[in-house]
PDB file of N, CA and C in Angstrom:
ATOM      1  N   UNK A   1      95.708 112.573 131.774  1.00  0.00           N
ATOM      2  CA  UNK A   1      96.686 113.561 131.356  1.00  0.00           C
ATOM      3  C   UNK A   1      95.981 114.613 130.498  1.00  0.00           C
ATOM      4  N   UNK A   2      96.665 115.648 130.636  1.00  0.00           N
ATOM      5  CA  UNK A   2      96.011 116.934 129.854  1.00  0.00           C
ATOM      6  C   UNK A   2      95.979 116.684 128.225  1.00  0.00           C
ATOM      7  N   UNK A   3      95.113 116.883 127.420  1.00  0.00           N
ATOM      8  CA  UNK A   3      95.458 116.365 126.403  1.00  0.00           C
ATOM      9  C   UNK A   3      96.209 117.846 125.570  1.00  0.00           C
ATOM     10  N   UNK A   4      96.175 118.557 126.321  1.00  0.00           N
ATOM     11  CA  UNK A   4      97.061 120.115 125.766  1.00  0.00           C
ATOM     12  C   UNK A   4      98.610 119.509 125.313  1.00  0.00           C
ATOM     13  N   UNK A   5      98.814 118.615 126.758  1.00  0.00           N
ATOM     14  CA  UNK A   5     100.368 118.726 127.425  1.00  0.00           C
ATOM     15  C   UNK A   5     100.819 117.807 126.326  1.00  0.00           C
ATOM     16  N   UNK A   6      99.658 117.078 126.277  1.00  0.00           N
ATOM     17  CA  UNK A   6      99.883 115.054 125.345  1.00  0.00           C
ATOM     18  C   UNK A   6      99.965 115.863 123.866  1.00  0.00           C
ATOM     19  N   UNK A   7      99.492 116.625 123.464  1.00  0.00           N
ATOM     20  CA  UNK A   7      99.749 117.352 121.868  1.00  0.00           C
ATOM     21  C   UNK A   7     100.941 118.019 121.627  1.00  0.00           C
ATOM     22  N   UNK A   8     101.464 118.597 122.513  1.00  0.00           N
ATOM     23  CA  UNK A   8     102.686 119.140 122.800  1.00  0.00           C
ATOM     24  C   UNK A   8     103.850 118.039 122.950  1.00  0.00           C
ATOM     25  N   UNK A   9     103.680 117.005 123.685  1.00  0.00           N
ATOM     26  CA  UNK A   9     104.732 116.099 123.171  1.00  0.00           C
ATOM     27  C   UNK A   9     104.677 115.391 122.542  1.00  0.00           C
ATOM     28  N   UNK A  10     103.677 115.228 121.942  1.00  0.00           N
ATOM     29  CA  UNK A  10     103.794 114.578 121.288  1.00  0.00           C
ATOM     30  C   UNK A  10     104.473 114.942 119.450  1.00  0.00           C
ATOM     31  N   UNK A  11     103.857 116.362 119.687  1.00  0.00           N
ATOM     32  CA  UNK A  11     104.446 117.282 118.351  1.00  0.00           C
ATOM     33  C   UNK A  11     106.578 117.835 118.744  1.00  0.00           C
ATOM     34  N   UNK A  12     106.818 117.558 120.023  1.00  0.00           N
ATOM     35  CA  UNK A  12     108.476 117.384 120.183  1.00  0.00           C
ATOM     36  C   UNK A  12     108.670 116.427 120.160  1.00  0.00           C
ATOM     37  N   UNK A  13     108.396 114.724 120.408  1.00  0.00           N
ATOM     38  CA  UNK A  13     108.888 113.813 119.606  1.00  0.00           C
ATOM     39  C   UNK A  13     109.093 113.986 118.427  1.00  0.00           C
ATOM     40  N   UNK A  14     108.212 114.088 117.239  1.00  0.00           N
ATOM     41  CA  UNK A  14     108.158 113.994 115.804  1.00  0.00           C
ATOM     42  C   UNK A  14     109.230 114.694 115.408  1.00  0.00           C
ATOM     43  N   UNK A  15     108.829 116.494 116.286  1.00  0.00           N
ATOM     44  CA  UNK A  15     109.753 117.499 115.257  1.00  0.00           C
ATOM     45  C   UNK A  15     111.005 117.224 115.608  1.00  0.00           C
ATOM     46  N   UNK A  16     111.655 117.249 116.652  1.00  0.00           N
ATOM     47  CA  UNK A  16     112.684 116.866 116.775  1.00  0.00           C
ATOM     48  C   UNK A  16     113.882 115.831 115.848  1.00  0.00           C
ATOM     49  N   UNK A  17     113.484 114.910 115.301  1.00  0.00           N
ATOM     50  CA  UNK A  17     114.073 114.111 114.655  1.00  0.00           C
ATOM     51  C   UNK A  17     113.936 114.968 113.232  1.00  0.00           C
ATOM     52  N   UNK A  18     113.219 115.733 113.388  1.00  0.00           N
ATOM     53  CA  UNK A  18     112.999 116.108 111.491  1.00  0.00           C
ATOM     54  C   UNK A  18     113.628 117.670 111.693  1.00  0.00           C
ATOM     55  N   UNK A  19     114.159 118.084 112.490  1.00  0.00           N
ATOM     56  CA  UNK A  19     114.917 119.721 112.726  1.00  0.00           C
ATOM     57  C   UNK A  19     116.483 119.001 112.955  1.00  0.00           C
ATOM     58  N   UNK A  20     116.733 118.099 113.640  1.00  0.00           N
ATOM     59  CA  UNK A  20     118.165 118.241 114.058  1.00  0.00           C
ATOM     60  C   UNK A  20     118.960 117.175 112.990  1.00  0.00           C
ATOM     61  N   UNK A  21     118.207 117.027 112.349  1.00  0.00           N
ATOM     62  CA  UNK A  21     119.194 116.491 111.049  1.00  0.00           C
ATOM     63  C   UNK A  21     119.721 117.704 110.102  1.00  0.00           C
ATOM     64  N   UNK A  22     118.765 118.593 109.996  1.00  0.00           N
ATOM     65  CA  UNK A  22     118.809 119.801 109.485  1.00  0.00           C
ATOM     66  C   UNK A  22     120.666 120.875 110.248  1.00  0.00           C
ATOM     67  N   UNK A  23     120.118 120.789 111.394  1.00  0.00           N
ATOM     68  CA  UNK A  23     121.361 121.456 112.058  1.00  0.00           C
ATOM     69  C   UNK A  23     122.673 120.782 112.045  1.00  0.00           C
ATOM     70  N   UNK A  24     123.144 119.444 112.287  1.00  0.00           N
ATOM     71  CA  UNK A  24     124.217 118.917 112.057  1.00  0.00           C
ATOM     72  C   UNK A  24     124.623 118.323 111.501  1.00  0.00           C
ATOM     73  N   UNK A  25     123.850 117.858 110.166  1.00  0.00           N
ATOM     74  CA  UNK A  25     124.340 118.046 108.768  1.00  0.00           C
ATOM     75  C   UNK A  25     125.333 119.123 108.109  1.00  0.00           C
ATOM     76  N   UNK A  26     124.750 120.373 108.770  1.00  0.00           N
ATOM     77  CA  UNK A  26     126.058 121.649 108.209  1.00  0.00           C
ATOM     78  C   UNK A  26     127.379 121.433 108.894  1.00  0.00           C
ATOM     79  N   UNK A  27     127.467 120.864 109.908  1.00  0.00           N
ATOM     80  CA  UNK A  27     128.795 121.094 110.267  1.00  0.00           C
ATOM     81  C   UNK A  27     129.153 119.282 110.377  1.00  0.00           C
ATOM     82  N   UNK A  28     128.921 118.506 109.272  1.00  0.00           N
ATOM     83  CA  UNK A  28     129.608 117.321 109.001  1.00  0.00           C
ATOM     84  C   UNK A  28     129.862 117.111 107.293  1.00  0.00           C
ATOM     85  N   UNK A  29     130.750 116.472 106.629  1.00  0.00           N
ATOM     86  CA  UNK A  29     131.111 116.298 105.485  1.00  0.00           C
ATOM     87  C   UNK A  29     130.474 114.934 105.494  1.00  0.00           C
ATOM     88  N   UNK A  30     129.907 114.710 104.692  1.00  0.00           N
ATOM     89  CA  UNK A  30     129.202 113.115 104.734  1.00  0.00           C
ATOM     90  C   UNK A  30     130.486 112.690 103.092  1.00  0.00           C
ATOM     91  N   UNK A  31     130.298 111.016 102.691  1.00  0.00           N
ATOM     92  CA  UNK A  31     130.879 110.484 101.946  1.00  0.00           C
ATOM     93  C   UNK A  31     129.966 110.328 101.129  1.00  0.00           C
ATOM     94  N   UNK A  32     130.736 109.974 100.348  1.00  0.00           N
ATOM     95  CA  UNK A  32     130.042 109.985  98.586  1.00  0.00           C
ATOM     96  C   UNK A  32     129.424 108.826  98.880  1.00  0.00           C
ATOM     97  N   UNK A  33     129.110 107.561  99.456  1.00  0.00           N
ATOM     98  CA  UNK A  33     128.353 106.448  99.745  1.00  0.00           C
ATOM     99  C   UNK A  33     126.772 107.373 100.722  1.00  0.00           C
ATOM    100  N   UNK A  34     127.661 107.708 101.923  1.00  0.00           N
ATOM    101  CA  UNK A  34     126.049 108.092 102.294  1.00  0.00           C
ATOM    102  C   UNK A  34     125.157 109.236 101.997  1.00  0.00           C
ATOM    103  N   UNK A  35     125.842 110.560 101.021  1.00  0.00           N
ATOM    104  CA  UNK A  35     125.348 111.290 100.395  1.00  0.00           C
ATOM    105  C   UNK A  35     124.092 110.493  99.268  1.00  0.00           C
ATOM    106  N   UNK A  36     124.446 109.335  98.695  1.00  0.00           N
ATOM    107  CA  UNK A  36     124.089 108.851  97.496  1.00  0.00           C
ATOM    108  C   UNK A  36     122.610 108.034  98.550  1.00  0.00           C
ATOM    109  N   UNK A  37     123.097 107.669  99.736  1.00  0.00           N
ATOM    110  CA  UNK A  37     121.984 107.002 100.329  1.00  0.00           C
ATOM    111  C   UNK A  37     121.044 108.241 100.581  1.00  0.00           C
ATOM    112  N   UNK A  38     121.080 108.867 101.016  1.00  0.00           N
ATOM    113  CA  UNK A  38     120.359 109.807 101.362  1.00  0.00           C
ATOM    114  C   UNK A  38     119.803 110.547 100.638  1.00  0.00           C
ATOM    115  N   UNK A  39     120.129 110.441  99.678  1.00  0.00           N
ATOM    116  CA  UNK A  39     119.647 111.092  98.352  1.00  0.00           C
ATOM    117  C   UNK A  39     118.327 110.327  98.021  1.00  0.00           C
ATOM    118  N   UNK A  40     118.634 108.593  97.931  1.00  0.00           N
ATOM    119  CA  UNK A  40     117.909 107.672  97.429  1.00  0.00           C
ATOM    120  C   UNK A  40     116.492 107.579  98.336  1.00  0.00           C
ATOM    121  N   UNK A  41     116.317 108.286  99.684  1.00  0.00           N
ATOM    122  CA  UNK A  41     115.441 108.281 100.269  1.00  0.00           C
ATOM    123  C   UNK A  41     114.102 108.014  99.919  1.00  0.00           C
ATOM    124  N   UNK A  42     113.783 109.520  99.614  1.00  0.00           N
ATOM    125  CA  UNK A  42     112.843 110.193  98.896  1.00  0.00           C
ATOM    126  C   UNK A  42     112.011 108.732  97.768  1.00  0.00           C
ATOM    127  N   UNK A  43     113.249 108.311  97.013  1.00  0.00           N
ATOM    128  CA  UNK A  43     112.463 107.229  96.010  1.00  0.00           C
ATOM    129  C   UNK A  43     111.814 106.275  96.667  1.00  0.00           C
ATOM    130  N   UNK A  44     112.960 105.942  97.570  1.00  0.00           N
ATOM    131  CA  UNK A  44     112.595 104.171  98.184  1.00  0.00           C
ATOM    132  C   UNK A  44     111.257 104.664  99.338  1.00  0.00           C
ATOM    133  N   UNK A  45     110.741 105.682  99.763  1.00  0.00           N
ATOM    134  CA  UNK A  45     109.792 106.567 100.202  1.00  0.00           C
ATOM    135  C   UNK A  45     108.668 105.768  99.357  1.00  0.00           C
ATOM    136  N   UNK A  46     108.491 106.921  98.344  1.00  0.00           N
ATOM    137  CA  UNK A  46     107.632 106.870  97.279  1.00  0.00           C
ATOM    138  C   UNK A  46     107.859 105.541  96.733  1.00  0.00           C
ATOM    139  N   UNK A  47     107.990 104.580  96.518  1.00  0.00           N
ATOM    140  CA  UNK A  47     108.066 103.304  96.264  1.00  0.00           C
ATOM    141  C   UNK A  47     107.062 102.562  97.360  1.00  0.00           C
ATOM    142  N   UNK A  48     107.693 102.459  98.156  1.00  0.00           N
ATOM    143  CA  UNK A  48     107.253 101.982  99.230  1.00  0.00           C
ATOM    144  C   UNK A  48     105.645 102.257  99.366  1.00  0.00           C
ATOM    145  N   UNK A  49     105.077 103.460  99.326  1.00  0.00           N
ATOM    146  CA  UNK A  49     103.613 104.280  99.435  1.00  0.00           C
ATOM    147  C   UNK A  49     102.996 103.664  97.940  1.00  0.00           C
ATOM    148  N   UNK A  50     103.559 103.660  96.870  1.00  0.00           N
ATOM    149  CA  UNK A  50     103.342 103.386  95.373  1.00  0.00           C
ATOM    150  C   UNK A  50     102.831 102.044  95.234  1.00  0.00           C
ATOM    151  N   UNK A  51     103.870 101.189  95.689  1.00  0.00           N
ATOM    152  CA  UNK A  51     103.737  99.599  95.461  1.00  0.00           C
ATOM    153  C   UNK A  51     102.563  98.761  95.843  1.00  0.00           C
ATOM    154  N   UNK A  52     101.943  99.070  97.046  1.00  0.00           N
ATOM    155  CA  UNK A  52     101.013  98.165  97.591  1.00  0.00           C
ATOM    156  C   UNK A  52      99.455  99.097  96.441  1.00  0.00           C
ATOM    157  N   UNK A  53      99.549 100.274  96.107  1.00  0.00           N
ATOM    158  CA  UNK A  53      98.290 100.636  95.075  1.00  0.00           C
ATOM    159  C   UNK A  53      98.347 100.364  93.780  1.00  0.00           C
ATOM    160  N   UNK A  54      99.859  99.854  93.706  1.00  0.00           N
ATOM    161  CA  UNK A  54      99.554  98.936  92.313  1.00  0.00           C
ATOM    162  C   UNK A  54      98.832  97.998  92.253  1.00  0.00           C
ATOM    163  N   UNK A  55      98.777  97.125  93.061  1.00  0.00           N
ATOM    164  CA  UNK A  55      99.082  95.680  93.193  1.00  0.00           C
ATOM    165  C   UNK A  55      96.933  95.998  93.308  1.00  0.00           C
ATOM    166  N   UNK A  56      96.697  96.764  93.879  1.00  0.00           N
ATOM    167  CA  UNK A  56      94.948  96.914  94.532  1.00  0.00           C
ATOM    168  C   UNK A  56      94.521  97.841  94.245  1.00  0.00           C
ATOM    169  N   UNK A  57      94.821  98.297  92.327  1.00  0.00           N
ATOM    170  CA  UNK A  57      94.132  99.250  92.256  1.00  0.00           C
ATOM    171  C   UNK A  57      92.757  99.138  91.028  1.00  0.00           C
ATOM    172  N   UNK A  58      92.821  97.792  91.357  1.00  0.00           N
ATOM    173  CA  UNK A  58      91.416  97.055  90.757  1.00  0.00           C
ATOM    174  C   UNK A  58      91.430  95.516  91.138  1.00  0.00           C
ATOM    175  N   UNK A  59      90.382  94.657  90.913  1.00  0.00           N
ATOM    176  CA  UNK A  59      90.357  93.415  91.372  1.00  0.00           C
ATOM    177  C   UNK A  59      91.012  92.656  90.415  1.00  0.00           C
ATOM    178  N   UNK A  60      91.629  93.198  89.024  1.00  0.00           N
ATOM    179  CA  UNK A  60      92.316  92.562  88.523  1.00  0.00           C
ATOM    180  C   UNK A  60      93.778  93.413  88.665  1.00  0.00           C
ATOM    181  N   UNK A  61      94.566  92.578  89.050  1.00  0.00           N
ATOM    182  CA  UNK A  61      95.917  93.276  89.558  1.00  0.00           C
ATOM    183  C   UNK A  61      96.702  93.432  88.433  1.00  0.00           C
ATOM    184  N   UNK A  62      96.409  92.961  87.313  1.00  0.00           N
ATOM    185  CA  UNK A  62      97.327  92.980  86.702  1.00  0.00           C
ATOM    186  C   UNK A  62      97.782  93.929  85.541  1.00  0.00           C
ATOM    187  N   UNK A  63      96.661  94.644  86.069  1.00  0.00           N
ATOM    188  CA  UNK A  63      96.348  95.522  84.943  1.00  0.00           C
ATOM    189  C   UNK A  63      97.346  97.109  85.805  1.00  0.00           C
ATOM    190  N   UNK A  64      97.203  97.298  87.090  1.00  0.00           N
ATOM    191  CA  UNK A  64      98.238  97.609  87.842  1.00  0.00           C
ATOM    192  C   UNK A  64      99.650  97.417  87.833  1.00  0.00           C
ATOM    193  N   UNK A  65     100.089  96.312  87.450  1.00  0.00           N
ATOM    194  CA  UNK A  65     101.302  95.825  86.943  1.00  0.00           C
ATOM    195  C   UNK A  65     101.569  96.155  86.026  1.00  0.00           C
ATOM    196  N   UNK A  66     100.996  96.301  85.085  1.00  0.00           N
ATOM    197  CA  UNK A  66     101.036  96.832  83.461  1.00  0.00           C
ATOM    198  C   UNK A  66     101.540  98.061  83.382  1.00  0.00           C
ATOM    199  N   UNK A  67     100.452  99.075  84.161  1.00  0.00           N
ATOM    200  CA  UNK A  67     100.878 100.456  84.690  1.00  0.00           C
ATOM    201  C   UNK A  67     102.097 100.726  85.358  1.00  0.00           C
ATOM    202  N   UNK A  68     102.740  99.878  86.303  1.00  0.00           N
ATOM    203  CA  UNK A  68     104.002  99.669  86.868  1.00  0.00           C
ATOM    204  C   UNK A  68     104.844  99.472  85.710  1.00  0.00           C
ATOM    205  N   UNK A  69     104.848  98.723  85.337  1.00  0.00           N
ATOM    206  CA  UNK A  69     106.209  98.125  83.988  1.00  0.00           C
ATOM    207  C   UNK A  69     106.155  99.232  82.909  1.00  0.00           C
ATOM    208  N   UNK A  70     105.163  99.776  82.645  1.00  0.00           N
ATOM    209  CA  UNK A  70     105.178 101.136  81.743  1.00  0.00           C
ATOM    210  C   UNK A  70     106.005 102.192  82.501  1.00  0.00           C
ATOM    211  N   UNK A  71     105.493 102.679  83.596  1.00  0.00           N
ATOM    212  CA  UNK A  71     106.441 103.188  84.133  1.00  0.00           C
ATOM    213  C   UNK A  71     107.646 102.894  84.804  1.00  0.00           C
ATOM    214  N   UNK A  72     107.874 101.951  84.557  1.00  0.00           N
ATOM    215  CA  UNK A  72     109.475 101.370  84.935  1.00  0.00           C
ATOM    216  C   UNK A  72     110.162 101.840  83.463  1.00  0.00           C
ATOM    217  N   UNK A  73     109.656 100.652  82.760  1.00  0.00           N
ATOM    218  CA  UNK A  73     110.769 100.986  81.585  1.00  0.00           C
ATOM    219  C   UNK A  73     110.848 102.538  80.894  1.00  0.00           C
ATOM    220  N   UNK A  74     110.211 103.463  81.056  1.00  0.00           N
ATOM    221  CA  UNK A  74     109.899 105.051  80.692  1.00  0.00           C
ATOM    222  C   UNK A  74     110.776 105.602  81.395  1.00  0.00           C
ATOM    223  N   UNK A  75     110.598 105.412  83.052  1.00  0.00           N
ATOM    224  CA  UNK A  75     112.132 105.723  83.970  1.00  0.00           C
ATOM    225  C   UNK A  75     113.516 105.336  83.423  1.00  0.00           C
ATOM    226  N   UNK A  76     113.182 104.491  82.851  1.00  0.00           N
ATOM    227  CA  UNK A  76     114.744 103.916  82.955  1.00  0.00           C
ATOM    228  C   UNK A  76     115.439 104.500  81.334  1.00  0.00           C
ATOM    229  N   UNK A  77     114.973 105.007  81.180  1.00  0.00           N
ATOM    230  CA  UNK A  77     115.195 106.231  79.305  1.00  0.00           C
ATOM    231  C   UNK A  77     115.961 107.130  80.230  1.00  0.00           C
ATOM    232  N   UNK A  78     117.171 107.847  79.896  1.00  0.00           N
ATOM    233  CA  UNK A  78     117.674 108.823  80.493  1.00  0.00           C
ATOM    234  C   UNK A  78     117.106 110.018  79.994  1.00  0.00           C
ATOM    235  N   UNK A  79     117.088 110.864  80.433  1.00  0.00           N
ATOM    236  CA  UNK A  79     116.577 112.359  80.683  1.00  0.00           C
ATOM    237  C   UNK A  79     115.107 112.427  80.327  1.00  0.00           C
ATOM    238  N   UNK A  80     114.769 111.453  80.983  1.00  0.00           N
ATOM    239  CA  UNK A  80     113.141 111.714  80.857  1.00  0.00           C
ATOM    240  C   UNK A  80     111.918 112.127  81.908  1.00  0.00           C
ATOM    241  N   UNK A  81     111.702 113.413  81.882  1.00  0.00           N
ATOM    242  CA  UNK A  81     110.895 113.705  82.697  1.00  0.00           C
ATOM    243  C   UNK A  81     109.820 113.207  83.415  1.00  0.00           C
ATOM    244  N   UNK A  82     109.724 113.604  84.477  1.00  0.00           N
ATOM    245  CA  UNK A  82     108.826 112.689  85.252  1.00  0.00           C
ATOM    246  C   UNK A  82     107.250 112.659  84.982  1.00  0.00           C
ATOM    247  N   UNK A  83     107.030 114.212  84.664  1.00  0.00           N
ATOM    248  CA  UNK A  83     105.726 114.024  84.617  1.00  0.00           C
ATOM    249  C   UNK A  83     104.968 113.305  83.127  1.00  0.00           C
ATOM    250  N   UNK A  84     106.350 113.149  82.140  1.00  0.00           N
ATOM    251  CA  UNK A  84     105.952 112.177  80.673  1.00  0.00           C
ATOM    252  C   UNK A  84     105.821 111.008  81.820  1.00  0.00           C
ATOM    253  N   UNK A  85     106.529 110.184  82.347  1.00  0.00           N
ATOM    254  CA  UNK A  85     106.273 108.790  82.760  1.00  0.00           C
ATOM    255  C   UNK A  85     105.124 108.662  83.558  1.00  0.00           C
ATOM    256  N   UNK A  86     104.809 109.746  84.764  1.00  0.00           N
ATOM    257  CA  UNK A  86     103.376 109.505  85.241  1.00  0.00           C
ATOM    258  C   UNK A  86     102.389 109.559  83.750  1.00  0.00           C
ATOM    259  N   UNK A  87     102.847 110.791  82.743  1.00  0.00           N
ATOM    260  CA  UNK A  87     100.923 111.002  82.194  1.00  0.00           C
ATOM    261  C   UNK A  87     101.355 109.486  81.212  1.00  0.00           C
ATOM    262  N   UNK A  88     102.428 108.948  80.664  1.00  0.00           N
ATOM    263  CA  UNK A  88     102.408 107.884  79.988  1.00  0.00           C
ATOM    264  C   UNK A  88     101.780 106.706  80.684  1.00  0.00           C
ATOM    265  N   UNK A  89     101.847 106.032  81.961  1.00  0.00           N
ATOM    266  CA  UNK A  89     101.402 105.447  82.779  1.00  0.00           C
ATOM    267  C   UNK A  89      99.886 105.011  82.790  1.00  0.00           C
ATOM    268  N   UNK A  90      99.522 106.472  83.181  1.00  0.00           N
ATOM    269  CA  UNK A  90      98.050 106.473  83.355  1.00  0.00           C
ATOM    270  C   UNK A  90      97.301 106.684  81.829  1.00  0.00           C
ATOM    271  N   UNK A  91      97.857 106.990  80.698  1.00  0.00           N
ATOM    272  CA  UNK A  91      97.256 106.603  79.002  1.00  0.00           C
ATOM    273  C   UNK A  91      97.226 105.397  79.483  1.00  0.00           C
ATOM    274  N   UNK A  92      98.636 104.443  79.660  1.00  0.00           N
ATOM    275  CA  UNK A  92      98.477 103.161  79.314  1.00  0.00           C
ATOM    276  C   UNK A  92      97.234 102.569  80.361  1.00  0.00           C
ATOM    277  N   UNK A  93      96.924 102.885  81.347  1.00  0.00           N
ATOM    278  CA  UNK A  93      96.227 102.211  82.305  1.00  0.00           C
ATOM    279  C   UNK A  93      94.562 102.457  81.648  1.00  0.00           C
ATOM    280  N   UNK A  94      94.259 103.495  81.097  1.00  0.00           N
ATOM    281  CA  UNK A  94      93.479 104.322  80.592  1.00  0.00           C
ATOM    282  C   UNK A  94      92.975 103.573  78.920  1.00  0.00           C
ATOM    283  N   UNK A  95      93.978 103.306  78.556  1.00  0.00           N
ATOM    284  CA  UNK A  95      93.645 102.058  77.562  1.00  0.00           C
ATOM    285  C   UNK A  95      93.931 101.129  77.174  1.00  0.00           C
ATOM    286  N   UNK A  96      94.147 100.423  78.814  1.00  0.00           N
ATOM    287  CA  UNK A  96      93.977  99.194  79.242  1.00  0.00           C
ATOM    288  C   UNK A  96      92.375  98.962  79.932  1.00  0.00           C
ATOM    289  N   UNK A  97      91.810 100.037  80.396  1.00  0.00           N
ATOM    290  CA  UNK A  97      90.215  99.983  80.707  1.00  0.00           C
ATOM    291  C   UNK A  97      89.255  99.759  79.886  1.00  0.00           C
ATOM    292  N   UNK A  98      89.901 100.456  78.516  1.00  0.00           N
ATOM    293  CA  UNK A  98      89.227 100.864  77.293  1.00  0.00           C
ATOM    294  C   UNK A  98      88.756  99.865  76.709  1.00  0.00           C
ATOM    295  N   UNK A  99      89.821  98.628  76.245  1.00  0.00           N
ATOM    296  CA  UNK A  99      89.997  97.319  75.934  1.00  0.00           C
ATOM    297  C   UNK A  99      88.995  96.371  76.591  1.00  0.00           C
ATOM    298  N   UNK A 100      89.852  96.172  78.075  1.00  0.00           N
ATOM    299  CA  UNK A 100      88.924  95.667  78.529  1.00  0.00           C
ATOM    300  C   UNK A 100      87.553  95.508  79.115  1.00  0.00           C
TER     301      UNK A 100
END
């Protein structure tokens, strides 16, 4: 097969699913349940990509975990910006190296 033709569909599989949510979304009212899901995407996304480089982001894992639970409990402070909980994170990870 042409590999022209094979790039081409293969780039209308993908886009497709990521344009026509776009278009008939405007003409549907979604509910306050799946608005809230859809919202939550994005996190459970980034979670998902996040979690397994905690766990392996040295041969001692736990020091990864540490960095996780810092930034858990920092999230969970209301109105607290994101980029305080990443740079808080990486201090703590930063002198957790220091130490050890």
């Amino acid at each position: 097969m042409n590999y022209l033709l094979l790039s081409v569909f293969m780039m209308l599989v993908t886009i497709i699913p990521r344009i026509l949510p776009g278009f008939l979304l405007d003409h549907i009212t979604l509910g306050a349940k799946a608005r809230k899901f859809l919202n939550l995407i994005p996190f459970t996304a980034m979670s998902a990509l996040i979690f397994p480089g905690v766990l392996t982001i040295d041969e001692r894992w736990w020091i990864g975990l540490v960095g996780a639970l810092v930034a858990i409990g920092l999230s969970l402070i209301k109105k607290m910006p994101t980029f305080v909980v990443v740079i808080a994170s990486v201090l703590a990870l930063m002198g957790i190296y220091a130490i050890v």
